[in-house]
N, C-alpha and C. Protein backbone atom coordinates (compact mmCIF):
# COMPACT_ATOMS: atom_id res chain seq x y z
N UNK A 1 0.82 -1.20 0.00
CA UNK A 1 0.00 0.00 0.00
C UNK A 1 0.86 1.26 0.00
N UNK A 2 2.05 0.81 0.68
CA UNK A 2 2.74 2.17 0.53
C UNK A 2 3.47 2.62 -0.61
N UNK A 3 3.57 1.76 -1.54
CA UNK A 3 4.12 1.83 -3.09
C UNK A 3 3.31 2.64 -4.01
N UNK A 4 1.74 2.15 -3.42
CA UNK A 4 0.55 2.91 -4.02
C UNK A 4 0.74 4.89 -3.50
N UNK A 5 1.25 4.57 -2.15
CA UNK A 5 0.65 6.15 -1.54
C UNK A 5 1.91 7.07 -2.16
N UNK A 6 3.21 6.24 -2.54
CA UNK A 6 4.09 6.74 -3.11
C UNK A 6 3.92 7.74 -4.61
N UNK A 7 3.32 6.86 -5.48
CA UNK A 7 3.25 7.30 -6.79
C UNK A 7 3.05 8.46 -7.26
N UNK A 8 2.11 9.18 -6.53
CA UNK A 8 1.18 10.64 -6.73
C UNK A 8 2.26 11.52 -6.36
N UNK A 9 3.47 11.85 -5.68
CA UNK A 9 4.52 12.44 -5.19
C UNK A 9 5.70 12.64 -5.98
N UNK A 10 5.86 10.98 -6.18
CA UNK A 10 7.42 10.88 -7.35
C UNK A 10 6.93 10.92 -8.74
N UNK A 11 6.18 11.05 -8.99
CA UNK A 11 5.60 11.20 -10.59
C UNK A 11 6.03 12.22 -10.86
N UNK A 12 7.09 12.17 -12.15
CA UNK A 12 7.75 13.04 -12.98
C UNK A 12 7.75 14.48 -12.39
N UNK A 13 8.33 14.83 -11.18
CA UNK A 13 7.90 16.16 -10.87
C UNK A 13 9.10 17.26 -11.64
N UNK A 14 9.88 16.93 -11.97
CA UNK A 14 10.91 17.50 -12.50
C UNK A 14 10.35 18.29 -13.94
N UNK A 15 9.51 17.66 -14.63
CA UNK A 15 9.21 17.89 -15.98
C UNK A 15 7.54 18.70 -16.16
N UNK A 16 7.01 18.81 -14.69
CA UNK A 16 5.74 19.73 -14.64
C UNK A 16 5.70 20.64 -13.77
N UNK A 17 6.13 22.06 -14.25
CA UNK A 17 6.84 23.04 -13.06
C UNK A 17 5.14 23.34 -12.24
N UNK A 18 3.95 22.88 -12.37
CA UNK A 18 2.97 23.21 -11.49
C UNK A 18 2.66 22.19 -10.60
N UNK A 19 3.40 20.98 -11.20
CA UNK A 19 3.76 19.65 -10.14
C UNK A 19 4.55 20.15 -8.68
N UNK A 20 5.61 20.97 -8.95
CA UNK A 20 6.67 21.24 -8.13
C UNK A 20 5.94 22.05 -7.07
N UNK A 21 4.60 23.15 -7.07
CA UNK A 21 4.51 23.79 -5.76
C UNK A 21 2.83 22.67 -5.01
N UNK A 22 2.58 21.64 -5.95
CA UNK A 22 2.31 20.64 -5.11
C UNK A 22 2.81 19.41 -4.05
N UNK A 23 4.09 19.85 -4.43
CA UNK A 23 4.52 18.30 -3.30
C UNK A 23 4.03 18.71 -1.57
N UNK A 24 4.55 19.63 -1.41
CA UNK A 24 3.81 19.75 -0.06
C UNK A 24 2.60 19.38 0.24
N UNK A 25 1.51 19.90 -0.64
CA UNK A 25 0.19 19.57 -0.46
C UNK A 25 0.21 18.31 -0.86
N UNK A 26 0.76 17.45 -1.62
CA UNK A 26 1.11 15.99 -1.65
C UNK A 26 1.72 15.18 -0.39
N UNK A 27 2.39 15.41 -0.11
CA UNK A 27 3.20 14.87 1.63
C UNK A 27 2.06 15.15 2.65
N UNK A 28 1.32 16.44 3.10
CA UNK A 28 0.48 16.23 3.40
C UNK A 28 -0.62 15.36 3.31
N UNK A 29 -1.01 15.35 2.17
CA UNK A 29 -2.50 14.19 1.50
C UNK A 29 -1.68 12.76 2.45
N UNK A 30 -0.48 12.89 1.72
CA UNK A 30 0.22 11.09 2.89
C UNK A 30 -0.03 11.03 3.78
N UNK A 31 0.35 12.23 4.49
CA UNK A 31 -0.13 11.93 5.81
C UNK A 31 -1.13 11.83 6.25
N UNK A 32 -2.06 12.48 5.81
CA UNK A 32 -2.90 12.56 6.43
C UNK A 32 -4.18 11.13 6.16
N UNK A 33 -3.57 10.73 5.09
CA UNK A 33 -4.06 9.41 4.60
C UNK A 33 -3.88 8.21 5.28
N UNK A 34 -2.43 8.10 6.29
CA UNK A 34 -2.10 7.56 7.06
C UNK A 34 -2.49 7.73 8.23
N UNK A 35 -3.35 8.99 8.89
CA UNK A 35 -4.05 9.29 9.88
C UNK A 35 -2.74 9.83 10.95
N UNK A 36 -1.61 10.53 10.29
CA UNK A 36 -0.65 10.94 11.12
C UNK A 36 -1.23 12.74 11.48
N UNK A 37 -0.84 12.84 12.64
CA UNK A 37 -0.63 13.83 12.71
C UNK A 37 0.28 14.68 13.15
N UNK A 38 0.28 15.66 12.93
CA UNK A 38 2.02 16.37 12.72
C UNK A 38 3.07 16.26 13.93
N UNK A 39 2.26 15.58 15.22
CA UNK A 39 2.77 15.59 16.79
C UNK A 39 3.81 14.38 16.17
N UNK A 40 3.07 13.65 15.73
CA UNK A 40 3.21 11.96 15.21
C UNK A 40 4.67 11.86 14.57
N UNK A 41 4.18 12.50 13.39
CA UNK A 41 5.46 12.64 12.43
C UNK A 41 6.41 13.20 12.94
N UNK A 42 6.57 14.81 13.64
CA UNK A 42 7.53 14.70 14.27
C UNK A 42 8.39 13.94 14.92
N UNK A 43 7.72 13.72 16.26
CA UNK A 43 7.99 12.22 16.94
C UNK A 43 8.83 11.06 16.35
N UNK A 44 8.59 10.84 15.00
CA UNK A 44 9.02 10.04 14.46
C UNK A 44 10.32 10.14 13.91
N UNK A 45 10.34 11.43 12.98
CA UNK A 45 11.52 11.55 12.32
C UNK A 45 12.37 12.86 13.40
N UNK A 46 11.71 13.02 14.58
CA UNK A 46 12.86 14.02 14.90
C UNK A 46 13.43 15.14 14.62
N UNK A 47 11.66 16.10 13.82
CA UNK A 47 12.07 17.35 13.51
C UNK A 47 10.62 18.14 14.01
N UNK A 48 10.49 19.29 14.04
CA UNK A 48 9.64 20.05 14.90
C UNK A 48 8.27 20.14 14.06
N UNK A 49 6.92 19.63 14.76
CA UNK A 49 6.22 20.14 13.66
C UNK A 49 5.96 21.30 12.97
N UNK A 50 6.73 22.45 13.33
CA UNK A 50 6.41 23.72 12.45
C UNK A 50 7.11 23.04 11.43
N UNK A 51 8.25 22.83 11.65
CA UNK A 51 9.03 22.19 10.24
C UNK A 51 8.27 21.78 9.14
N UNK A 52 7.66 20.58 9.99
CA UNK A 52 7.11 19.99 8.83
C UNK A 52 5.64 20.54 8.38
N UNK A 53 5.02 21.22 9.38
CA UNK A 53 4.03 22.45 8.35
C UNK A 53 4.74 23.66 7.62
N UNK A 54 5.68 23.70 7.79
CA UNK A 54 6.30 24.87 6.90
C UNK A 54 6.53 24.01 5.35
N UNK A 55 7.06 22.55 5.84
CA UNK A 55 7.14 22.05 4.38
C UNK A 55 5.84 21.69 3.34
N UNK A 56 4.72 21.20 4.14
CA UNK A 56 3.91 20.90 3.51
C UNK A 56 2.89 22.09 2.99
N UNK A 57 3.54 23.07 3.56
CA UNK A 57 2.66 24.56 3.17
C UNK A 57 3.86 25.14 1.90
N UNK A 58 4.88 24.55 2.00
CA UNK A 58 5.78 25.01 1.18
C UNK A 58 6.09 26.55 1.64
N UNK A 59 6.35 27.08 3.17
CA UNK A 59 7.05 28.47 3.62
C UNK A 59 8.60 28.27 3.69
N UNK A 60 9.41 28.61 2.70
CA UNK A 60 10.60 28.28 2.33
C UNK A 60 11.74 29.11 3.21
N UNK A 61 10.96 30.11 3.78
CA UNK A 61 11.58 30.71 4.81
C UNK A 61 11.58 30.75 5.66
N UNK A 62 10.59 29.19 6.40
CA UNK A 62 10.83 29.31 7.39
C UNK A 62 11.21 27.85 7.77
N UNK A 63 11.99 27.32 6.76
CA UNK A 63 12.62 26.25 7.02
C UNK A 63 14.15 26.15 6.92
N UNK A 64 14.99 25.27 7.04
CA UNK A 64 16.34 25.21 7.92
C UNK A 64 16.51 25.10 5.97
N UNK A 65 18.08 25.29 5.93
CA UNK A 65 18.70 25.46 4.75
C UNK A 65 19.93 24.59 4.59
N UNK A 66 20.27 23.47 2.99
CA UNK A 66 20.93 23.18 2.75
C UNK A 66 20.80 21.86 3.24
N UNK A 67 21.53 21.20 4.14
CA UNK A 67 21.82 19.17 4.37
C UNK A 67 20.14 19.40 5.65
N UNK A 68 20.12 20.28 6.56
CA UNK A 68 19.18 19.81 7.20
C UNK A 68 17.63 19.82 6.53
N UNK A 69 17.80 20.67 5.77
CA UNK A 69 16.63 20.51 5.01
C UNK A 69 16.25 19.47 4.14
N UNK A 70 17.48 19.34 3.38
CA UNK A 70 17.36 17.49 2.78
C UNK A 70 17.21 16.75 3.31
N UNK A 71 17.60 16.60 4.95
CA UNK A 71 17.22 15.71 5.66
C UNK A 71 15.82 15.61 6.37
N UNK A 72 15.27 16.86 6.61
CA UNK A 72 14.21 16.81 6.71
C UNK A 72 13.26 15.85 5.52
N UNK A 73 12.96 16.32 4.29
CA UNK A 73 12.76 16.15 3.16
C UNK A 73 13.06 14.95 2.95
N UNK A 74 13.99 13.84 3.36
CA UNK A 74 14.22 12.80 2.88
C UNK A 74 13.50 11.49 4.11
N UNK A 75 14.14 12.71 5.23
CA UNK A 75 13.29 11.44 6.25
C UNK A 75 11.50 11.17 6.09
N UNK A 76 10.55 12.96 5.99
CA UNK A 76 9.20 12.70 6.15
C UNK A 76 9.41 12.02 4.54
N UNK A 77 9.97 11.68 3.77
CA UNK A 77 9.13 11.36 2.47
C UNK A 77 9.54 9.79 2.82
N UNK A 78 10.69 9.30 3.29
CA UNK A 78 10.66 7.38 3.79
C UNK A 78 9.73 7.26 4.78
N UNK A 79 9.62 8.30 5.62
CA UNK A 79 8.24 7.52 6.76
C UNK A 79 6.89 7.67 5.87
N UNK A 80 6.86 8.34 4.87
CA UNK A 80 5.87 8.40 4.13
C UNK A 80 5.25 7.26 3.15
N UNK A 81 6.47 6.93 2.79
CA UNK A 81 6.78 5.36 1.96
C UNK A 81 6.70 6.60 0.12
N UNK A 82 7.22 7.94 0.38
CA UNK A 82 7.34 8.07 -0.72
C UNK A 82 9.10 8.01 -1.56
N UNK A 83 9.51 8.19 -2.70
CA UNK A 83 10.36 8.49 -3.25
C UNK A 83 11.52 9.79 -2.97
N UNK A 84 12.17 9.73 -1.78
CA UNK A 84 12.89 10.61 -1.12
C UNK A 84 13.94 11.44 -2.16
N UNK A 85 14.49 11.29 -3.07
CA UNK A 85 15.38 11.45 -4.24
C UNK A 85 14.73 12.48 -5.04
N UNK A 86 13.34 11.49 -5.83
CA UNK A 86 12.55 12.56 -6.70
C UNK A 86 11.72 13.67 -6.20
N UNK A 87 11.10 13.36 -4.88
CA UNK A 87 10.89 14.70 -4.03
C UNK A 87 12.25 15.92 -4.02
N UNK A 88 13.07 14.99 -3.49
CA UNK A 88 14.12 16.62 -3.14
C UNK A 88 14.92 17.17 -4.67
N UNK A 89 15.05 16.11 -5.99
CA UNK A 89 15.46 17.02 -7.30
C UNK A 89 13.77 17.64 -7.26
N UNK A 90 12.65 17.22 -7.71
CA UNK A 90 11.49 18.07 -7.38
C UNK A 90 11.61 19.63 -6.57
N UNK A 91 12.22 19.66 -5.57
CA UNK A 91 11.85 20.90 -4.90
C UNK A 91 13.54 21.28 -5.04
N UNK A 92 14.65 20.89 -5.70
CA UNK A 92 16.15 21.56 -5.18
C UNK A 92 15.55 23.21 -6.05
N UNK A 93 14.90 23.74 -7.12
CA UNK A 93 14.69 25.13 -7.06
C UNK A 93 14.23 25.94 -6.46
N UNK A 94 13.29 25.20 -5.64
CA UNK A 94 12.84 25.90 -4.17
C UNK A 94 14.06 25.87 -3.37
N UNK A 95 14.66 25.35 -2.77
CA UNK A 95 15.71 25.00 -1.96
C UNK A 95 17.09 25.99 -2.59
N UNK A 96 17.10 26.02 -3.19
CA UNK A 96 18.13 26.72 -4.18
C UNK A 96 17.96 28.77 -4.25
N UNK A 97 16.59 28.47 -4.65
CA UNK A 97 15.96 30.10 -4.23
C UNK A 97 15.80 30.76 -3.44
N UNK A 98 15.76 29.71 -2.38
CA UNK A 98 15.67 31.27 -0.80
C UNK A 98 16.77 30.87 -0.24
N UNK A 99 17.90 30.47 -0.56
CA UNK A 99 19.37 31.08 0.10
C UNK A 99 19.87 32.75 -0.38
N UNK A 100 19.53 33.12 -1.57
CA UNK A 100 20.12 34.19 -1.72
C UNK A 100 19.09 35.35 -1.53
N UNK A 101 17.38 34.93 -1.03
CA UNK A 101 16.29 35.84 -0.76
C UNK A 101 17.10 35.99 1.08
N UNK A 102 17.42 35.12 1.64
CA UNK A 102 17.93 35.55 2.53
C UNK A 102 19.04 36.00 2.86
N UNK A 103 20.34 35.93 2.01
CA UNK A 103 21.30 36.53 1.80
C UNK A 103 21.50 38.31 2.01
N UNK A 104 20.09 38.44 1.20
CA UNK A 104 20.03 39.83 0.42
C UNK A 104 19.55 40.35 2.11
N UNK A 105 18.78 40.03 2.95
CA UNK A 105 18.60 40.15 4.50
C UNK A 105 19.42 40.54 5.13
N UNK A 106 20.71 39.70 4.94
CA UNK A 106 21.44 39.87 6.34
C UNK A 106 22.64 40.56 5.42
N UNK A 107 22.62 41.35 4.41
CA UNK A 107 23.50 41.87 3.61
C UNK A 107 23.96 41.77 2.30
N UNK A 108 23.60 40.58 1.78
CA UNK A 108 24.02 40.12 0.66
C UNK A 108 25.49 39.83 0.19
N UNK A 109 26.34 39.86 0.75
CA UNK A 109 27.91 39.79 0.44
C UNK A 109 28.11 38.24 0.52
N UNK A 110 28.63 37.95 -0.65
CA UNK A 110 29.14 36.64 -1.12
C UNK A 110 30.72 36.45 -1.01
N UNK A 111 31.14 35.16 -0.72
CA UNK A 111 32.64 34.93 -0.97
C UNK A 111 32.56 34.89 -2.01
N UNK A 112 34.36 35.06 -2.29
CA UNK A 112 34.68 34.43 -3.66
C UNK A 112 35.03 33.27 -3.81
N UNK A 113 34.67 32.60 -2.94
CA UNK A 113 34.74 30.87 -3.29
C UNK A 113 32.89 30.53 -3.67
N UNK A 114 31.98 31.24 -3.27
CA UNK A 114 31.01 31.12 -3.85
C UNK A 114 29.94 30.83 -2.21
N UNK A 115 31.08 30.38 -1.05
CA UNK A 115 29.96 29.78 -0.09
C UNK A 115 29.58 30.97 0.63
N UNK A 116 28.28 30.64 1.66
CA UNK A 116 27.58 31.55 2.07
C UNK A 116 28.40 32.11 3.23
N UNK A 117 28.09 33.49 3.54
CA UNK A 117 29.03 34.15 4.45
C UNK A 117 28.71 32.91 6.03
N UNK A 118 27.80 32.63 6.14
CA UNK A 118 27.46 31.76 7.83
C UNK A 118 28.49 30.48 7.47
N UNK A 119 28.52 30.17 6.31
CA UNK A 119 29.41 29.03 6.07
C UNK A 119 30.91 29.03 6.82
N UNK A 120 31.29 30.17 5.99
CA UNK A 120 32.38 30.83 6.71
C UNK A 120 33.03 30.85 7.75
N UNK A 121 31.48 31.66 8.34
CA UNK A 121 31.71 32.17 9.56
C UNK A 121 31.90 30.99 10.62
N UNK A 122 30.90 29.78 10.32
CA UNK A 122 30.85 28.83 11.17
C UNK A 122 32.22 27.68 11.11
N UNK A 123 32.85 28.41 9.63
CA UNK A 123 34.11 27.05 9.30
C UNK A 123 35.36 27.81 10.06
N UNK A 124 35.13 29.07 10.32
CA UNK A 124 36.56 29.96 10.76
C UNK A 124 36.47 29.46 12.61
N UNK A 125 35.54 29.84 13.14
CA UNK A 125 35.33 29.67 14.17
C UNK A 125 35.64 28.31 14.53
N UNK A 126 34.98 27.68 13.71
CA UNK A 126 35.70 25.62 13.91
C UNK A 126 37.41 25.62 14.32
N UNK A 127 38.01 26.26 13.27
CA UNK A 127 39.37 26.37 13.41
C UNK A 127 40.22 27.09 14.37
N UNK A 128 39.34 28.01 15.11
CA UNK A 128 39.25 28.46 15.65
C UNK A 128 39.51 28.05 17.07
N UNK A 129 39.14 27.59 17.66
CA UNK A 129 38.61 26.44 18.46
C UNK A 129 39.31 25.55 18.26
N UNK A 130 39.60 24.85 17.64
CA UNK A 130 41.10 23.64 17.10
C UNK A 130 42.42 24.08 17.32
N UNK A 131 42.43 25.57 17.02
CA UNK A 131 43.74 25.57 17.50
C UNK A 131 43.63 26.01 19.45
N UNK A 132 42.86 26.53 19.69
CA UNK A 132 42.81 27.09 20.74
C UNK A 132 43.34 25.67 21.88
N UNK A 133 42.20 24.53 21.41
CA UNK A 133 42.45 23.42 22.04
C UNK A 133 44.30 23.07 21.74
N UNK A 134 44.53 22.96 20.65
CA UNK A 134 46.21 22.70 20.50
C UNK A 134 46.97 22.78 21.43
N UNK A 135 46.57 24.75 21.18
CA UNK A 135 47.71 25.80 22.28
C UNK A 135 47.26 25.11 23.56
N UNK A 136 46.32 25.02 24.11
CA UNK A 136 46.16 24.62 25.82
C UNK A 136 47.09 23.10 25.95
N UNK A 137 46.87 22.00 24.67
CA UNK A 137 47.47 20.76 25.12
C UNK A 137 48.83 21.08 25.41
N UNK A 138 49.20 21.94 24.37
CA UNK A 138 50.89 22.04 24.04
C UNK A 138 51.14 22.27 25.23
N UNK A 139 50.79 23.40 25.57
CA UNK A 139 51.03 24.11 26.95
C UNK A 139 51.19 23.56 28.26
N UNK A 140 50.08 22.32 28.26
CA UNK A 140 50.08 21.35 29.41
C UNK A 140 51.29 20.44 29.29
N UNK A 141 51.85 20.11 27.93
CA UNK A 141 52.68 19.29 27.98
C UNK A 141 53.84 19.53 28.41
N UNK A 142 54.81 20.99 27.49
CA UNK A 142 55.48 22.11 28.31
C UNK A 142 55.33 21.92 29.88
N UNK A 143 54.50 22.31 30.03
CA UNK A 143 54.46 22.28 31.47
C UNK A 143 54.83 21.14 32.47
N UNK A 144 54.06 20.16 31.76
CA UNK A 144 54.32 18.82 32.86
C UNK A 144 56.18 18.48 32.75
N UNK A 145 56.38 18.32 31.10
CA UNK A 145 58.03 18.26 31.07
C UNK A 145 58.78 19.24 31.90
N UNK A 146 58.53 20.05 31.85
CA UNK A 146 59.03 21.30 32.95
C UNK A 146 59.27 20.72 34.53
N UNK A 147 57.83 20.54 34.70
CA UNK A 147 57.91 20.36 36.02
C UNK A 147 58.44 19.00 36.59
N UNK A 148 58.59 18.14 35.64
CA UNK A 148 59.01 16.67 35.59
C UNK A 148 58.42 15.55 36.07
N UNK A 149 56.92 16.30 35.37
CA UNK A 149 55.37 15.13 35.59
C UNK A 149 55.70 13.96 34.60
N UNK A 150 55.84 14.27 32.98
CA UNK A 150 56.11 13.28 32.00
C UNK A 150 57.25 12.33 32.69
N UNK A 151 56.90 11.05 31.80
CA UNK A 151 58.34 10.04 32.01
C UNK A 151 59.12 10.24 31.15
N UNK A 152 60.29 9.56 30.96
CA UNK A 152 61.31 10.45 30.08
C UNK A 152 61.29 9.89 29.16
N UNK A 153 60.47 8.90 28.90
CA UNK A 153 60.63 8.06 27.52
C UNK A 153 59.10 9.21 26.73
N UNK A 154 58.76 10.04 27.58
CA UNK A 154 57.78 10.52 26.56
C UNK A 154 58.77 11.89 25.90
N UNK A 155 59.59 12.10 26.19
CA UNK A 155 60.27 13.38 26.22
C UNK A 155 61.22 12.58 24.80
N UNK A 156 61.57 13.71 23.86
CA UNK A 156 62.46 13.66 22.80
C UNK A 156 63.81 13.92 23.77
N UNK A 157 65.32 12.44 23.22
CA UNK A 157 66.21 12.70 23.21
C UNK A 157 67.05 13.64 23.53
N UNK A 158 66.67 15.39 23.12
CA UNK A 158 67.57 15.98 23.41
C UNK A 158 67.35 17.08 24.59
N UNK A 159 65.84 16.54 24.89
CA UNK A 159 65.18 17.36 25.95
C UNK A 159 65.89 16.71 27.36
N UNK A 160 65.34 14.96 27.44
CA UNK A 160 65.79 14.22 28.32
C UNK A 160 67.05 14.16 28.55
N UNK A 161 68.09 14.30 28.07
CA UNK A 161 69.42 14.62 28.62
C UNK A 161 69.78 15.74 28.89
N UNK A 162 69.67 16.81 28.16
CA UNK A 162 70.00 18.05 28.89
C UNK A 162 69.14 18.26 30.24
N UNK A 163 68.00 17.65 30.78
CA UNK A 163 67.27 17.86 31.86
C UNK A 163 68.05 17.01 33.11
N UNK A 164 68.80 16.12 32.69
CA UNK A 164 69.13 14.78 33.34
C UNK A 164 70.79 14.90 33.47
């Protein structure tokens, strides 16, 4: 039965651009065919039901952007028993279109590698943080050799004899 509830969703949506602002109202019809309700589905796949009324209403802005959104999108369409793949090429121009409607929001300034400034921001800060952790290990290690916590087989050759 769920092969059946599938069909109406993954049917050629790529090739009927008035197909494309039905899938929501399609994922809905699933569900609701299944007698889920949005507490339910949440519950299930582990995303908030505004989420998933924002998807099935198709509010593109007020849903998460990029892998979590595919993941959204991929999980309700397998608990759905629909075609998770042809849903998300189906909607990647939706998905594709309100990154730079929100761009233009918070400023619009693009890298020149092409990724979004939060990308960035969130990959600098990573590194950020990586080294920070470094400097503290290094530091502890320094230190313990110093104080002559380490054993000497952890110590390089030319440390351990000049200490000794």
């Amino acid at each position: 039965m769920s092969e059946n509830a599938s069909t109406p969703v993954s049917i050629d949506r790529n090739l009927d651009p008035a197909a494309e602002s039905a899938v929501g109202g399609a994922l809905r019809a699933l569900r609701v065919s299944k007698g889920w309700s949005l507490d339910e589905v949440a519950g299930r796949i582990k995303f908030a039901p505004r989420q998933i009324a924002a998807l099935e209403e198709e509010r593109w802005a007020d849903l998460p952007k990029g892998i979590s959104l595919r993941g959204l999108i991929r999980s309700y369409a397998r608990l759905l028993g629909a075609d998770p793949e042809a849903i998300i090429a189906s909607l990647e121009p939706h998905m594709r279109g309100t990154a730079p409607a929100r761009l233009a929001t918070q400023g619009g300034m693009h890298s020149p590698r092409g990724t979004m400034p939060a990308e960035e921001e969130r990959s600098s800060s990573s590194w950020g943080w990586l080294i920070v952790i470094l400097l503290v290990i290094v530091a502890a290690l320094v230190y313990g050799a110093w104080q002559g916590w380490l054993p000497s087989h952890w110590l390089p050759g030319w440390l351990s004899r000049s200490g000794h």
